[in-house]
Protein backbone atom coordinates (compact mmCIF):
# COMPACT_ATOMS: atom_id res chain seq x y z
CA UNK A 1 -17.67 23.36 -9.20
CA UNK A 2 -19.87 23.03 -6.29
CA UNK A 3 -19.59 19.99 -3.79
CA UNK A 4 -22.57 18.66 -2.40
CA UNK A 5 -23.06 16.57 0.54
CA UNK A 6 -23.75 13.96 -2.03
CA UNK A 7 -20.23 14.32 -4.06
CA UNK A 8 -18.54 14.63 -0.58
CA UNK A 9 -19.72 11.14 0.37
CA UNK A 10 -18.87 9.26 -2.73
CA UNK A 11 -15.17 11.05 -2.17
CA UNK A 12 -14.90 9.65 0.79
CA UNK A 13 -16.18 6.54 0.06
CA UNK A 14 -13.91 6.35 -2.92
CA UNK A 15 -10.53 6.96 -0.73
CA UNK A 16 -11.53 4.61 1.97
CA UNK A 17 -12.37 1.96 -1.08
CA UNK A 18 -8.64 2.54 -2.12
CA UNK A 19 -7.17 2.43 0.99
CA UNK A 20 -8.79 -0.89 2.27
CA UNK A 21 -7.58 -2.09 -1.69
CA UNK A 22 -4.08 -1.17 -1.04
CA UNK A 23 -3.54 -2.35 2.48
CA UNK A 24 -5.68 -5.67 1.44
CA UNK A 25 -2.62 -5.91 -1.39
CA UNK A 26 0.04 -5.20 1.10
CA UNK A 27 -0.97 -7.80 3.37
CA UNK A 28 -1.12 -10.19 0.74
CA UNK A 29 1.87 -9.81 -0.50
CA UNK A 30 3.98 -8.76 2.83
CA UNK A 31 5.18 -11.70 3.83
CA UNK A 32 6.84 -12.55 0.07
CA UNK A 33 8.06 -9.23 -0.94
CA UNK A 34 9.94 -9.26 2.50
CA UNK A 35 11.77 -12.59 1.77
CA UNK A 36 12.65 -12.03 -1.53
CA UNK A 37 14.46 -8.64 -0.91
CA UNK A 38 16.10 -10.71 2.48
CA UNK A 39 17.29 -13.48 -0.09
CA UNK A 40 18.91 -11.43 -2.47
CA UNK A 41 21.84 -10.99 -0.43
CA UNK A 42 23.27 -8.02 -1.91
CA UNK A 43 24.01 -4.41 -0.38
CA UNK A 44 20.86 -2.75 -2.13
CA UNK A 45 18.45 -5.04 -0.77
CA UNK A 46 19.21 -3.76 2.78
CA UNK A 47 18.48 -0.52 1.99
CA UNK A 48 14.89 -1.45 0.12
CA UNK A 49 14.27 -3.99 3.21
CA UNK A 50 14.38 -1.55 5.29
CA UNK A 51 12.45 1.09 3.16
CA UNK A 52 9.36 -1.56 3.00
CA UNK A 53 10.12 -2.60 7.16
């Protein structure tokens, strides 16, 4: 399998498309996810919290 300068750029392009995806989703959904493991008020949901933080 040979990569060109041609299948090198749409890699790239492909992982930078995913990455901007992802952290588009995380900042979305940041500021909920974070609350709703603060308001669970059990021992687990320190750990996660601070897993996520």
């Amino acid at each position: 399998m040979e990569l060109t300068i041609q299948n090198l750029i749409k890699i790239i392009l492909g992982v930078l498309v995913f990455v901007v995806v992802v952290f588009g989703i995380y900042l979305f959904f940041k500021d909920t996810v974070i609350d709703f493991f603060k308001n669970m008020g059990n021992g687990s949901s320190s750990i996660i919290f601070s897993l996520i933080k």
